[in-house]
Protein backbone atom coordinates (compact mmCIF):
# COMPACT_ATOMS: atom_id res chain seq x y z
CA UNK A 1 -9.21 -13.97 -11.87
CA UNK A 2 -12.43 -11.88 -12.92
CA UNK A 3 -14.70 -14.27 -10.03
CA UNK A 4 -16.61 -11.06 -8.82
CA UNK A 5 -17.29 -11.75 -5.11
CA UNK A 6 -20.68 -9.60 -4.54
CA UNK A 7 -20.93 -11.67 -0.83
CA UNK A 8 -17.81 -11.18 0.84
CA UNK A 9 -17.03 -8.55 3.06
CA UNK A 10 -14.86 -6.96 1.81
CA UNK A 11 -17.60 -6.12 -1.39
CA UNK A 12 -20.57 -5.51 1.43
CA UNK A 13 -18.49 -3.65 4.36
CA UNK A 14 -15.44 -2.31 2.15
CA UNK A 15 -13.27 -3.80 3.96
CA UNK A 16 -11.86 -7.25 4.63
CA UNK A 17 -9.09 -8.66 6.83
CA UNK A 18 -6.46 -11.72 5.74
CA UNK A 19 -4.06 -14.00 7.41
CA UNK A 20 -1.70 -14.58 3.94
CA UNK A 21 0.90 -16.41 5.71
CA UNK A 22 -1.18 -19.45 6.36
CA UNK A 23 -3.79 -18.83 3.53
CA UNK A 24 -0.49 -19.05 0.68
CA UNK A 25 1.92 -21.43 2.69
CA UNK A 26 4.18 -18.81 3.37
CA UNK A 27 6.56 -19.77 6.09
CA UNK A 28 8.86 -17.11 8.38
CA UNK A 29 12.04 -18.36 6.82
CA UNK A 30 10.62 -18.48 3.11
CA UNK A 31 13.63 -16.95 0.67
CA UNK A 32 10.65 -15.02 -1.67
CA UNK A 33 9.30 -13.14 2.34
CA UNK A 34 13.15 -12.82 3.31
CA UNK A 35 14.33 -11.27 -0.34
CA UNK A 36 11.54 -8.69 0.36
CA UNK A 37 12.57 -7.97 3.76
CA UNK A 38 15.66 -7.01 1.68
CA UNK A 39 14.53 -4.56 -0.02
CA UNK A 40 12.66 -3.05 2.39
CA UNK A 41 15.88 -2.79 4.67
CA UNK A 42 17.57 -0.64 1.92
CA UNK A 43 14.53 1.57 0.42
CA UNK A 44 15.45 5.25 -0.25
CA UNK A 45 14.07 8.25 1.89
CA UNK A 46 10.75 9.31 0.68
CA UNK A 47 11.91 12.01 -1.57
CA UNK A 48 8.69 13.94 -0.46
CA UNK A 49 9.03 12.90 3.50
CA UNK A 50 9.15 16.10 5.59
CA UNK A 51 11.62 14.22 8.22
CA UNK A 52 8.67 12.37 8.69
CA UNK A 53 10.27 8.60 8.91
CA UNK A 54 9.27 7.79 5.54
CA UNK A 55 11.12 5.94 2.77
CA UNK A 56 9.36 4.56 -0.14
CA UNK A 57 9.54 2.88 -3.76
CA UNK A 58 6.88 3.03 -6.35
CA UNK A 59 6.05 0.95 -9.36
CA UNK A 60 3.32 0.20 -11.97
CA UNK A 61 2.06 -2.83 -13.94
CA UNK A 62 -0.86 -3.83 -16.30
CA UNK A 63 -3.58 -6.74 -15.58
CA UNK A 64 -5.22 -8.54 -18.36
CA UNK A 65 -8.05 -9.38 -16.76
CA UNK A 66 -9.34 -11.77 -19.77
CA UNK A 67 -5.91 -13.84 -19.60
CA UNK A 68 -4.89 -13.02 -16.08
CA UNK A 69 -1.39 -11.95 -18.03
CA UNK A 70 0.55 -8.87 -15.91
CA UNK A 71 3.29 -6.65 -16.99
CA UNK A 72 5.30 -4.07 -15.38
CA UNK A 73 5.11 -0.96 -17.12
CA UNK A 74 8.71 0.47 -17.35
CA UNK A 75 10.16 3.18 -15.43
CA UNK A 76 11.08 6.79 -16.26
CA UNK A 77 14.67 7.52 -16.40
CA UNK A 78 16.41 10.89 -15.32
CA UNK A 79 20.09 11.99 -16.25
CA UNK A 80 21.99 13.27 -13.26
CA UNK A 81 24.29 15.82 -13.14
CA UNK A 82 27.47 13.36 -11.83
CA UNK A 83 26.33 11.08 -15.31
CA UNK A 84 24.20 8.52 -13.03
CA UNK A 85 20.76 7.60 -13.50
CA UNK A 86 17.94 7.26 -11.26
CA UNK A 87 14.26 5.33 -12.43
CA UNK A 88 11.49 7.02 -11.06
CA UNK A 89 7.50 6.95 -11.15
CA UNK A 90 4.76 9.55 -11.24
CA UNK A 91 2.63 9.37 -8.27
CA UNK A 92 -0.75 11.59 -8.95
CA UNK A 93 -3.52 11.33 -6.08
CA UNK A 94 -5.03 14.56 -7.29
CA UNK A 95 -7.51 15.53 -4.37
CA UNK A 96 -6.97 12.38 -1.85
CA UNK A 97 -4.41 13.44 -0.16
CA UNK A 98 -4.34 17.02 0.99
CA UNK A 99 -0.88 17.35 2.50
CA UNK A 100 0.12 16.96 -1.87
CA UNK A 101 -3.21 18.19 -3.28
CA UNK A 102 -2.72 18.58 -6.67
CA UNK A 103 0.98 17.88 -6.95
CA UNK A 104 2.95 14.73 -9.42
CA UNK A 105 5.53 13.11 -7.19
CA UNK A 106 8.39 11.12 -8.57
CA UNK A 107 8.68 8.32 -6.85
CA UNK A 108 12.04 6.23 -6.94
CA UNK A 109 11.44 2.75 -9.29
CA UNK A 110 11.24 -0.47 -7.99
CA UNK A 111 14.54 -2.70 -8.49
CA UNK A 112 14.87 -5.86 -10.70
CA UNK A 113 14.58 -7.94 -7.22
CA UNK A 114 11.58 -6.54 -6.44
CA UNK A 115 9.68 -6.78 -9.82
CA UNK A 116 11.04 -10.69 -10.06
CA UNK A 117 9.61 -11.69 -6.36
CA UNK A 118 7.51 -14.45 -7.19
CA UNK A 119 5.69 -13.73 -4.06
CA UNK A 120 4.74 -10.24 -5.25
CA UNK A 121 3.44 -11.70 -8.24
CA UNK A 122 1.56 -14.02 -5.62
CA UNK A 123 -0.03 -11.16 -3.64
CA UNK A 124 -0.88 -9.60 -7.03
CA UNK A 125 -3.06 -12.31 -8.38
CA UNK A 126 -4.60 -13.04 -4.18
CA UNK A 127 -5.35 -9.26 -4.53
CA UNK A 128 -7.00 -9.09 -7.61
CA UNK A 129 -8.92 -11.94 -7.34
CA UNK A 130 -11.41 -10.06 -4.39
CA UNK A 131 -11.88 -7.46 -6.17
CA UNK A 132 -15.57 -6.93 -8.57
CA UNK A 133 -15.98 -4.96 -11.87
CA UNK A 134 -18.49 -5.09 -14.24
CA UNK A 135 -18.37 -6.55 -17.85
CA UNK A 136 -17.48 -3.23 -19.32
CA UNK A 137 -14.49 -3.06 -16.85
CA UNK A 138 -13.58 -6.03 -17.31
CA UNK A 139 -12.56 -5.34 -21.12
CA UNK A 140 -10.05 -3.07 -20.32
CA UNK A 141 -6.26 -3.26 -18.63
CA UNK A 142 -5.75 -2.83 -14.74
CA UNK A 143 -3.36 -0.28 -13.91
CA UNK A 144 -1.78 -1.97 -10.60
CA UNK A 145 0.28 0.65 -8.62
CA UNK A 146 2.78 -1.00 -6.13
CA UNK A 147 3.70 0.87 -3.35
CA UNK A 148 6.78 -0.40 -0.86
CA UNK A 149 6.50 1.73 2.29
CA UNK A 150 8.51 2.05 5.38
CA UNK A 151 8.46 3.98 8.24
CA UNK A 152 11.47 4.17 10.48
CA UNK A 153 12.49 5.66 13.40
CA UNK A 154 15.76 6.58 14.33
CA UNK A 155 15.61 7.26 18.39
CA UNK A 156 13.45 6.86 21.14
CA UNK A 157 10.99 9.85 21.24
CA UNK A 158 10.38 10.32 17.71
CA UNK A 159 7.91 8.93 15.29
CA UNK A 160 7.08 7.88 12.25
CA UNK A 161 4.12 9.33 9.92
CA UNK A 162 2.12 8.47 7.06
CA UNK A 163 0.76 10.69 4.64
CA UNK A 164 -1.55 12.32 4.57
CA UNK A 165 -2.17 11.87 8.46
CA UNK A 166 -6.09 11.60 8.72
CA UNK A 167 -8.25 9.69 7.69
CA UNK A 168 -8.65 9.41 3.94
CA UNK A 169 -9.25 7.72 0.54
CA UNK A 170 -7.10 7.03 -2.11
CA UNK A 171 -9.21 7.29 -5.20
CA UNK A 172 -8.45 3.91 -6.71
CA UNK A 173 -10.99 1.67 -6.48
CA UNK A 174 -9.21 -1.47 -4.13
CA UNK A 175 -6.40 -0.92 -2.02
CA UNK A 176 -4.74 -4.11 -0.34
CA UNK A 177 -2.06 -3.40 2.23
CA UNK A 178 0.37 -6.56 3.54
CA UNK A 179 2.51 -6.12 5.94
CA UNK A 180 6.26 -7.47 5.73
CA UNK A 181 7.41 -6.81 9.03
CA UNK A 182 7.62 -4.63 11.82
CA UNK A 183 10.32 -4.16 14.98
CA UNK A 184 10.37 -2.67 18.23
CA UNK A 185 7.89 -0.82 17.00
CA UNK A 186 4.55 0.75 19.04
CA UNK A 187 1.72 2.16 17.24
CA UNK A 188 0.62 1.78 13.70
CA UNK A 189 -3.04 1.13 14.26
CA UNK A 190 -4.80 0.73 11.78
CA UNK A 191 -8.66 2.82 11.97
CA UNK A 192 -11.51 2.17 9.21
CA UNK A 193 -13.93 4.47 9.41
CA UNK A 194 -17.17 5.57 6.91
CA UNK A 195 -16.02 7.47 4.12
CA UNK A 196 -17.94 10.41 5.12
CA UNK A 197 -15.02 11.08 8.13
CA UNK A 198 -12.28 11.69 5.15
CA UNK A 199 -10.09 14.27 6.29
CA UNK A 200 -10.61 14.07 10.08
CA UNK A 201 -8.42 12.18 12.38
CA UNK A 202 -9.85 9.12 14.16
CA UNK A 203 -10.27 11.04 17.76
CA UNK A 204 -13.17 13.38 16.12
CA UNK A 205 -15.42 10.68 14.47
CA UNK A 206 -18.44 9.10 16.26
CA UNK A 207 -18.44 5.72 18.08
CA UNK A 208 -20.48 4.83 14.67
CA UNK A 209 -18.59 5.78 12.17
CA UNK A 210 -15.82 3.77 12.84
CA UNK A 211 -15.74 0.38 11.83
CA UNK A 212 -12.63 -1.40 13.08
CA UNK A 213 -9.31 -0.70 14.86
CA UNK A 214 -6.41 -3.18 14.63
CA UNK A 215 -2.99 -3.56 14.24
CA UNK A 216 -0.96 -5.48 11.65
CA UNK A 217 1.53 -7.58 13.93
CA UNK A 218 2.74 -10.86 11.91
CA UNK A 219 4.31 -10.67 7.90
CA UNK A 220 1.30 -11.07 5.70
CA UNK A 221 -0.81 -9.98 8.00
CA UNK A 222 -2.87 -8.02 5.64
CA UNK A 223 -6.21 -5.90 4.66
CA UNK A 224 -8.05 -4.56 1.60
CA UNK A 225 -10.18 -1.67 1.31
CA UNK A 226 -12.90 -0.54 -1.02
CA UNK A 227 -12.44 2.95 -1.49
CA UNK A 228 -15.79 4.15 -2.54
CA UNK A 229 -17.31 2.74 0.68
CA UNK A 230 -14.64 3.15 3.39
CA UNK A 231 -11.80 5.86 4.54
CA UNK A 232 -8.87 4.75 6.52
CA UNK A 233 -6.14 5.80 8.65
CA UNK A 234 -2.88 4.42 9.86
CA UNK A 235 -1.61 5.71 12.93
CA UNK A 236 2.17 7.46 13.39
CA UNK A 237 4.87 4.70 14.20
CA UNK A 238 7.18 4.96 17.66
CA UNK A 239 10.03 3.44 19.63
CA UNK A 240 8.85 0.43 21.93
CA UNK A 241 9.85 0.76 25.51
CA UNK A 242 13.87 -0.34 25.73
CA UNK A 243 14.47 0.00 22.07
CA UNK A 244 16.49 2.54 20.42
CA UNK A 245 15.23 2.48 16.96
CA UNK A 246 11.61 0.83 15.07
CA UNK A 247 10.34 0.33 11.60
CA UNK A 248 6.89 -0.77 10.14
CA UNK A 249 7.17 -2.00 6.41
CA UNK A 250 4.50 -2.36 4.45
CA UNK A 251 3.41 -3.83 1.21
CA UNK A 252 0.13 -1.45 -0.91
CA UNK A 253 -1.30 -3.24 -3.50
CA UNK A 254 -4.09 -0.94 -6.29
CA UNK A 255 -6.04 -1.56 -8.69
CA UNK A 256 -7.98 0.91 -11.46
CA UNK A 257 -9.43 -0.01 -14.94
CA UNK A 258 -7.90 1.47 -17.74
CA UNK A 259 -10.91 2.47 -19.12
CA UNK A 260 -12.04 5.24 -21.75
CA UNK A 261 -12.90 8.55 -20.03
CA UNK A 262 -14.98 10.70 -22.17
């Protein structure tokens, strides 16, 4: 798992696009895709969505890169008032995302079903495996962060949003996305652009800055970016013509060395 690809494209572009179904075997009907599709179904609203369509779980893990060993890391717990308990993550992005500049979000935990996905642990190790580091790196933990993210719309007319909605970077260093599914849904292009257009929508970069447009249509149908080389962009999710509701669900896959900051 530490094979450092300096020749593929997604070290030389930033970017790379993947076809998982067929490159892992994974079939329509398989129970690992279907138990995912699961959870996805029943994720909780975005606790920070602005009745934007958003609903979202969070989690965190630890890559040994040495022994290709990964662990989740465990979630924080929160007493309720009516004596129930919720898990929850701290999200930071610091600067990357202006619409939460600064801010700590909880994010809910993921479930037992989702951490046990063999599948997951699949697209963890396909993941890693593009991504380069150097020695030094290489002798630290991974933090992985993984993100399950849906948006849904609930009538013709309205849309779905990611945020932030521009063009952006996420400040770790490899972000893969996978998609699990998506219905009766229009929109949710996908735009990579050069990192210098961070912070503008697609419409006001130059025919040169951006580097593809596409759309994630079948499950696994996936991408990973290179964040120091690349900003991206996923466009708001609507209703398809004759349909009353849609949803996009997608898989987000990070990686950052733990390493010493001085």
């Amino acid at each position: 798992m530490t094979t450092v690809l300096t020749t593929s494209k997604l070290q030389r572009l930033g970017y790379e696009r993947y076809e998982l179904a067929s490159t892992l075997g994974v079939s329509p009907v398989d129970e690992r895709l279907r138990s995912l599709t699961l959870e996805f179904e029943r994720l909780p609203l975005d606790p920070y969505s602005r009745n934007d369509g958003r609903y979202r779980r969070f989690g965190r893990g630890v890559l040994l890169p040495w022994n290709a060993e990964f662990r989740w890391m465990p979630d924080a717990v929160a007493n309720m008032p009516d004596g129930t308990t919720v898990s929850f993550n701290d999200y930071r992005q610091g600067r990357h995302n202006p619409e939460f500049s600064g801010l700590v979000r909880q994010m809910p935990g993921l479930t037992e079903g989702i951490r046990s996905n063999s599948l997951l642990a699949e697209l963890i190790e396909f993941d890693f495996a593009q991504t380069a580091w150097n020695e030094a790196e290489l002798c630290w933990p991974v933090h992985v962060g993984v993100h399950l993210l849906k948006l849904s719309v609930d009538r013709p007319g309205g849309r779905a949003v990611a945020s932030p909605d521009m063009l952006h970077q996420d400040g770790e260093p490899y972000t893969f996305a996978h998609l699990i599914y998506r219905r009766d849904a229009e929109g949710g292009e996908n735009v990579i652009a050069t990192p210098e257009y961070a912070g503008n929508l697609p419409e006001a970069v130059a025919d040169e800055g951006i580097l593809d447009r596409f759309v994630l249509h079948q499950p696994l149908a996936s991408y990973g970016v290179k964040d120091d080389l690349v900003s991206h962009y996923v466009a708001p999710v609507t209703v398809a013509d004759g349909a009353e509701t849609a949803e996009r669900a997608v898989l987000l896959i990070d990686f950052t060395p733990m390493s010493q900051r001085a």
